[in-house]
N, C-alpha and C. Protein backbone atom coordinates (compact mmCIF):
# COMPACT_ATOMS: atom_id res chain seq x y z
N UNK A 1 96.71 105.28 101.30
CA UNK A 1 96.65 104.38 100.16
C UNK A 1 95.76 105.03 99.09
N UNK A 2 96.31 104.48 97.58
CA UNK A 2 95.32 105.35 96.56
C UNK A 2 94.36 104.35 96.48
N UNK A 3 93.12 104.52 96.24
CA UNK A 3 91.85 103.67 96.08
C UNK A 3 90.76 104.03 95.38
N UNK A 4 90.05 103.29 94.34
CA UNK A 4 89.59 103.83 93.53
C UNK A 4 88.22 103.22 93.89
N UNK A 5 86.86 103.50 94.46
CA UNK A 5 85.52 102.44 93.90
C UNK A 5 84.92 102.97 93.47
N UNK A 6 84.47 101.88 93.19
CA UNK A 6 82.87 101.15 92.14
C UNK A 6 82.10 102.04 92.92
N UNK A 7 81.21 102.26 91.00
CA UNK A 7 80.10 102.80 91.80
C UNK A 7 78.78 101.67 92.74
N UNK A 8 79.43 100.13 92.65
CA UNK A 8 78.54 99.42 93.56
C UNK A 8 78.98 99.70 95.05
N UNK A 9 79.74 99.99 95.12
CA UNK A 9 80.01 100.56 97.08
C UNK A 9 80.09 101.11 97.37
N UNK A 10 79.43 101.09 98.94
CA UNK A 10 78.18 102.33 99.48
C UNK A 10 79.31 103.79 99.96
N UNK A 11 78.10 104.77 99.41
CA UNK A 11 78.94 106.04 100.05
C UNK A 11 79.73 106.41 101.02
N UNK A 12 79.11 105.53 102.21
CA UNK A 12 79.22 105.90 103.87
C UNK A 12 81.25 104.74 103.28
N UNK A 13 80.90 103.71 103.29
CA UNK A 13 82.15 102.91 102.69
C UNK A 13 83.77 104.26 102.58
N UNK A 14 83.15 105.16 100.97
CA UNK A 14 83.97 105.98 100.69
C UNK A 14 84.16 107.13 101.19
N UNK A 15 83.40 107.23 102.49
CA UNK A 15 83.05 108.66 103.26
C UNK A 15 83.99 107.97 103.97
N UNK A 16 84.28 106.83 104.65
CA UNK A 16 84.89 106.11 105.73
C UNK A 16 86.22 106.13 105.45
N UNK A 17 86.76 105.80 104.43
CA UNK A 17 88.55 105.30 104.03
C UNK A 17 88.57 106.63 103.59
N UNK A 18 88.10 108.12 103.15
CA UNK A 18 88.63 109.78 103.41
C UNK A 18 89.08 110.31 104.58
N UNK A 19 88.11 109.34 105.81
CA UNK A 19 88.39 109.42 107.14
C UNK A 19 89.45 109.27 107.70
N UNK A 20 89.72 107.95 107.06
CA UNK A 20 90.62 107.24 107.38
C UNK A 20 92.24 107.67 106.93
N UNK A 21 92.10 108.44 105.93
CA UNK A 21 93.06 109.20 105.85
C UNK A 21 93.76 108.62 104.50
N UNK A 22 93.17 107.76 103.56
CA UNK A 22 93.02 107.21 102.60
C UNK A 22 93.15 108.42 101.05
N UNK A 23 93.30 108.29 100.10
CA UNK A 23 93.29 109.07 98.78
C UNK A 23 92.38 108.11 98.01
N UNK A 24 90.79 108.39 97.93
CA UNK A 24 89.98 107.68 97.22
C UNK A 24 89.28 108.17 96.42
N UNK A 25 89.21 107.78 95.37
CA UNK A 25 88.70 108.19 93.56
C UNK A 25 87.24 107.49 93.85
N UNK A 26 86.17 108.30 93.40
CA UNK A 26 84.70 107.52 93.67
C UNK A 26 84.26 107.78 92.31
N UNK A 27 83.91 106.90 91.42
CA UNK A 27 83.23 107.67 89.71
C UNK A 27 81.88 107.40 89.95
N UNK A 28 81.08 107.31 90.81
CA UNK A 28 79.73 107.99 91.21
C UNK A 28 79.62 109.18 91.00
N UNK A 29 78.72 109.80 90.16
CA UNK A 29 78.32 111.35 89.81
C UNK A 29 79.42 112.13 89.56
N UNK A 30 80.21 111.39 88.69
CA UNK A 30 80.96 112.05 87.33
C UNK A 30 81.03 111.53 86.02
N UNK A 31 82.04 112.28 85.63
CA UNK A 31 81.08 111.55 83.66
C UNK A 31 82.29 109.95 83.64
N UNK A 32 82.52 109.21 84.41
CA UNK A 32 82.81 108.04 84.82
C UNK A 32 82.11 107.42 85.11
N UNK A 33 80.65 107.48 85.69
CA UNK A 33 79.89 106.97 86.31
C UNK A 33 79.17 105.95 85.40
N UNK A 34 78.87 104.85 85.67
CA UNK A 34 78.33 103.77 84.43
C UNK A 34 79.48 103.68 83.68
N UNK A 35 80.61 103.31 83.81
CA UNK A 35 82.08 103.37 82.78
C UNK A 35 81.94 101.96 82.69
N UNK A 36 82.31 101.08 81.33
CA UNK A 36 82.38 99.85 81.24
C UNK A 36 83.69 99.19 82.16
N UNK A 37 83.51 98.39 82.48
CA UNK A 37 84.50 97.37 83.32
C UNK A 37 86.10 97.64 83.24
N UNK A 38 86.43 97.51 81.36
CA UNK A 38 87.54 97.61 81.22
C UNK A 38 88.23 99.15 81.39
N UNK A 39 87.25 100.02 81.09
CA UNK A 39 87.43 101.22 81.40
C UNK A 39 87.96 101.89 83.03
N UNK A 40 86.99 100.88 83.46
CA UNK A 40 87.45 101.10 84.89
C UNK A 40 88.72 100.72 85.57
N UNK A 41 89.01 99.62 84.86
CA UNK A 41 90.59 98.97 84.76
C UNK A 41 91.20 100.12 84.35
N UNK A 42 91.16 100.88 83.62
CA UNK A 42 92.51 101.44 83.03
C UNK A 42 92.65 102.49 83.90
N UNK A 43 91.67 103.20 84.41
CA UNK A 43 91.59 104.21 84.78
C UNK A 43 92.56 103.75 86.49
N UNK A 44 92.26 102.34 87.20
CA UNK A 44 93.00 101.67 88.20
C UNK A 44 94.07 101.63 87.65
N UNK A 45 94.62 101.91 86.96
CA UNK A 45 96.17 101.01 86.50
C UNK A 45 96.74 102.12 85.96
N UNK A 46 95.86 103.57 85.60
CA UNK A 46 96.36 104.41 85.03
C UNK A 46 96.95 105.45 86.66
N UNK A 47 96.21 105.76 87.70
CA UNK A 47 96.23 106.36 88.77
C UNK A 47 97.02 105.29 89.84
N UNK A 48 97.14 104.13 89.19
CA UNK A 48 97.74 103.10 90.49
C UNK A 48 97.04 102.56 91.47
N UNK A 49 95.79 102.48 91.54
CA UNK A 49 94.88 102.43 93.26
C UNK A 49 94.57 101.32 92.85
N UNK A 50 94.26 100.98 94.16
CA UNK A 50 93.69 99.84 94.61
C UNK A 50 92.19 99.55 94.45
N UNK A 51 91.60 99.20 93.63
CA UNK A 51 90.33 98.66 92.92
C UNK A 51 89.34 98.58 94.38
N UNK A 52 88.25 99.12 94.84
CA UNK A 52 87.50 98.08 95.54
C UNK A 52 85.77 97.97 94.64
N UNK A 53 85.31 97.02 94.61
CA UNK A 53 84.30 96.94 93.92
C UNK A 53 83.53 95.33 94.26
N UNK A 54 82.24 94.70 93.42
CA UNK A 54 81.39 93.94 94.01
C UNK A 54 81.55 92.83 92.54
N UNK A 55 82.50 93.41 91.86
CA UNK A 55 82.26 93.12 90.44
C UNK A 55 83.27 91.31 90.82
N UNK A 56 82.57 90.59 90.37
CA UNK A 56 83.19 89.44 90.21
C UNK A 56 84.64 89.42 89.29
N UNK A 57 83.86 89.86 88.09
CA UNK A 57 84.45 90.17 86.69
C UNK A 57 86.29 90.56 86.94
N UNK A 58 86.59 91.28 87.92
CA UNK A 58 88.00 91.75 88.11
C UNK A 58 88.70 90.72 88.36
N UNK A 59 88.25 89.37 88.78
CA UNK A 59 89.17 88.49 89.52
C UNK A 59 90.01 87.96 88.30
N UNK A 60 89.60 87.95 87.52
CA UNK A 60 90.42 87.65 86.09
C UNK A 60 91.89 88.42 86.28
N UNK A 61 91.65 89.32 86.55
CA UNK A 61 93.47 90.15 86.60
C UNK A 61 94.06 89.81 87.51
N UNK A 62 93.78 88.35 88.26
CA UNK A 62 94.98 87.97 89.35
C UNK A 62 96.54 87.35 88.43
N UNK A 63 96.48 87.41 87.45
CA UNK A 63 97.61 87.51 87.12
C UNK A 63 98.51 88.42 86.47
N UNK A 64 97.78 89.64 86.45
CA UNK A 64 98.76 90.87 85.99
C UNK A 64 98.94 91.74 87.07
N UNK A 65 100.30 92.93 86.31
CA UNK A 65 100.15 93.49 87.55
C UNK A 65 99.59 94.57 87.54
N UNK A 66 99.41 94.96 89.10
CA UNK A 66 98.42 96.17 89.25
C UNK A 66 98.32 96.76 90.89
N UNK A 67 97.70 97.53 91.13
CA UNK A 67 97.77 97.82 92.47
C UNK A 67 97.30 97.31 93.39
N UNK A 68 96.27 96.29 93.50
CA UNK A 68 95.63 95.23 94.43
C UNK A 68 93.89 95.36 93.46
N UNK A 69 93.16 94.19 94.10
CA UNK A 69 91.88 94.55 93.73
C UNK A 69 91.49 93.58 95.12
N UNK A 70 90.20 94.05 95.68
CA UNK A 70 89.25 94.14 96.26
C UNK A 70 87.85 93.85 95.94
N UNK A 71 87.51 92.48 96.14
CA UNK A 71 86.31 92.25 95.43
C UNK A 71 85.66 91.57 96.25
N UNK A 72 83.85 92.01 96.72
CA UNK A 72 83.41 91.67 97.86
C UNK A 72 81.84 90.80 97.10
N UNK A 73 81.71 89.83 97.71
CA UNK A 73 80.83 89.23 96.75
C UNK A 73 80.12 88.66 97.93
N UNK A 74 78.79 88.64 98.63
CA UNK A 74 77.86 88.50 99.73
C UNK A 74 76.69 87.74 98.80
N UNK A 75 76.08 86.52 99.73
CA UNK A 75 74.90 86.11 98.80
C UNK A 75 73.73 87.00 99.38
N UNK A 76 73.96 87.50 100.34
CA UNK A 76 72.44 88.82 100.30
C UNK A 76 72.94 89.86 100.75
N UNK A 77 73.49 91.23 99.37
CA UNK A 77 74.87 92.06 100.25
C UNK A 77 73.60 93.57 100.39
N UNK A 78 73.79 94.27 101.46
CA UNK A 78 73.08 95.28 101.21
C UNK A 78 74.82 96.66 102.12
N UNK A 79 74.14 97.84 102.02
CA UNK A 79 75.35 98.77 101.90
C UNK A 79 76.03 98.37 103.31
N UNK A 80 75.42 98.18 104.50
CA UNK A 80 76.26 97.83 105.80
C UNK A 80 77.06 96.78 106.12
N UNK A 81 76.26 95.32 105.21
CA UNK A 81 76.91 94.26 105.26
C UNK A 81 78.78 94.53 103.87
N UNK A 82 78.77 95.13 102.98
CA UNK A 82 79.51 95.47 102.23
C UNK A 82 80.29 96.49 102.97
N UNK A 83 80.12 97.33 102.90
CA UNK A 83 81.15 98.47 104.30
C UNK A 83 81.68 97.83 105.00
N UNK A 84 81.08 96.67 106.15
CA UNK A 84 81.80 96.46 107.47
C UNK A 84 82.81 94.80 106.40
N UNK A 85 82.01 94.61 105.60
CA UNK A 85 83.97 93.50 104.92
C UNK A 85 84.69 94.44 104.21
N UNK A 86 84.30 95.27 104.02
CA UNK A 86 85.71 96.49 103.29
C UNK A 86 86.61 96.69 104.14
N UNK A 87 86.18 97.47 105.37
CA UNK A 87 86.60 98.12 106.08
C UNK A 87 87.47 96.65 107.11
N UNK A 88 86.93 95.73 107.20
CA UNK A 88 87.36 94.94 107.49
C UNK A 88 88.47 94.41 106.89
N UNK A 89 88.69 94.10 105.99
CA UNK A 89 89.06 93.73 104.56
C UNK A 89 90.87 94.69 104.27
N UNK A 90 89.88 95.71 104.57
CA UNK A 90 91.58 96.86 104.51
C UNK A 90 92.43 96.70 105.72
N UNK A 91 91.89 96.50 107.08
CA UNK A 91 92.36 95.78 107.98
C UNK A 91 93.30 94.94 108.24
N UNK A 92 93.13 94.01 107.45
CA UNK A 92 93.83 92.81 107.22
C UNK A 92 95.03 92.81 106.62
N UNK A 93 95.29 93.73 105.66
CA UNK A 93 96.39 93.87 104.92
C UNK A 93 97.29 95.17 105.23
N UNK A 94 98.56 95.27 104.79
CA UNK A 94 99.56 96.32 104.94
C UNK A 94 99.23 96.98 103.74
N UNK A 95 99.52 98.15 103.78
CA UNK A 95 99.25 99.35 102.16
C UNK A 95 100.22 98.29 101.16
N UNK A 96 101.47 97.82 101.47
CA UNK A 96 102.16 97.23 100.38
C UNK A 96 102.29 95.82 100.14
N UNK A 97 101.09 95.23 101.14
CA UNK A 97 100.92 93.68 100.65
C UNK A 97 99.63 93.87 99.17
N UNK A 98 99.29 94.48 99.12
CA UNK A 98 98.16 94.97 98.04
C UNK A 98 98.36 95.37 96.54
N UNK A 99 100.21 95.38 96.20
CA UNK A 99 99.92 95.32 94.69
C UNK A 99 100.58 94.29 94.34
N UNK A 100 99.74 93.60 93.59
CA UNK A 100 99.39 92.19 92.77
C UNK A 100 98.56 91.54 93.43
N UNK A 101 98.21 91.72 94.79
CA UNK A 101 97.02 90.73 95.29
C UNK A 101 95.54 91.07 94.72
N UNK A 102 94.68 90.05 94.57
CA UNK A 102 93.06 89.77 94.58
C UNK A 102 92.94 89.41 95.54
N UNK A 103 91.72 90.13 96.31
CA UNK A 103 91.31 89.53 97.17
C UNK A 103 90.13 89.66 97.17
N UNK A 104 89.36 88.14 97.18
CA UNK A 104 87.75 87.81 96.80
C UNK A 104 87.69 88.00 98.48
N UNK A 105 86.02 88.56 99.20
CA UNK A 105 85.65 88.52 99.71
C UNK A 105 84.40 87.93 100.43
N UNK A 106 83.82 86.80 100.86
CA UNK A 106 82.91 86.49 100.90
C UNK A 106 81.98 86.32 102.30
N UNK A 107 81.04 85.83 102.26
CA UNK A 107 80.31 85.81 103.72
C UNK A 107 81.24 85.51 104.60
N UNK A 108 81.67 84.08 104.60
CA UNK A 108 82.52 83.70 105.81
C UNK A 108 84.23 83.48 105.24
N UNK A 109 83.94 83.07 103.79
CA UNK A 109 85.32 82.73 103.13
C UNK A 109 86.24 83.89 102.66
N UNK A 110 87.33 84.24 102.26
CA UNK A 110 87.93 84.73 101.77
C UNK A 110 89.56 84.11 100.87
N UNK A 111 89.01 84.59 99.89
CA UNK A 111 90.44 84.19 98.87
C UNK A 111 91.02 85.13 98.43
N UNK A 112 92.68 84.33 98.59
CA UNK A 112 93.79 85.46 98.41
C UNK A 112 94.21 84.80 97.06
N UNK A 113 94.75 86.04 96.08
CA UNK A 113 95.50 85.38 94.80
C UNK A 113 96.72 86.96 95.19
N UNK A 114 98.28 85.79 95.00
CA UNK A 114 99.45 87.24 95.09
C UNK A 114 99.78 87.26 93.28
N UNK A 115 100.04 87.92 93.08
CA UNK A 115 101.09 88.20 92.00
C UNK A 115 102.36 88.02 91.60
């Protein structure tokens, strides 16, 4: 799967889904890095991947289309608790249930929006 994150999720995260045998775009320590929101959108929609990030802000595009987004939102998130609902998270779904879906992530809840 193509996958693009935020620079809010943790390395070991994007060290994990390379493992996994995944195609993942990280704009941590490139001149992407700190890219405004919408920027980061285009750049998802320009490559096709699947968004994962902490950003609330994306859930707005559950009605366009796009390649999936992934959005993990914890009320006390630190890098292990965020990794193990990603990784969890990718789990759950088939590579091609993922474009047009949002999927909010939360402590115990999770919300699906399809396209």
């Amino acid at each position: 799967m193509r996958i693009l994150v935020d620079e809010n999720i943790p390395r070991m995260t994007f060290e994990a889904l390379i493992d996994l045998g995944h195609d993942v775009r990280d704009v941590r320590g490139t001149a992407g890095d700190g890219m405004p929101d919408q920027d980061l959108w285009k750049v998802a929609q320009d490559e096709q991947r699947l968004l994962i990030t902490t950003d609330k802000g994306f859930s707005a595009h559950r009605g366009s289309e796009h390649a999936g987004v992934l959005i993990v939102r914890l009320k006390q998130p630190n890098r292990k608790r965020i990794h193990d609902r990603v990784l969890h998270a990718l789990g759950e779904f088939d590579e091609g249930e993922w474009p047009g879906t949002v999927l909010v992530v939360r402590d115990r809840a999770v919300s699906v929006w399809r396209g």
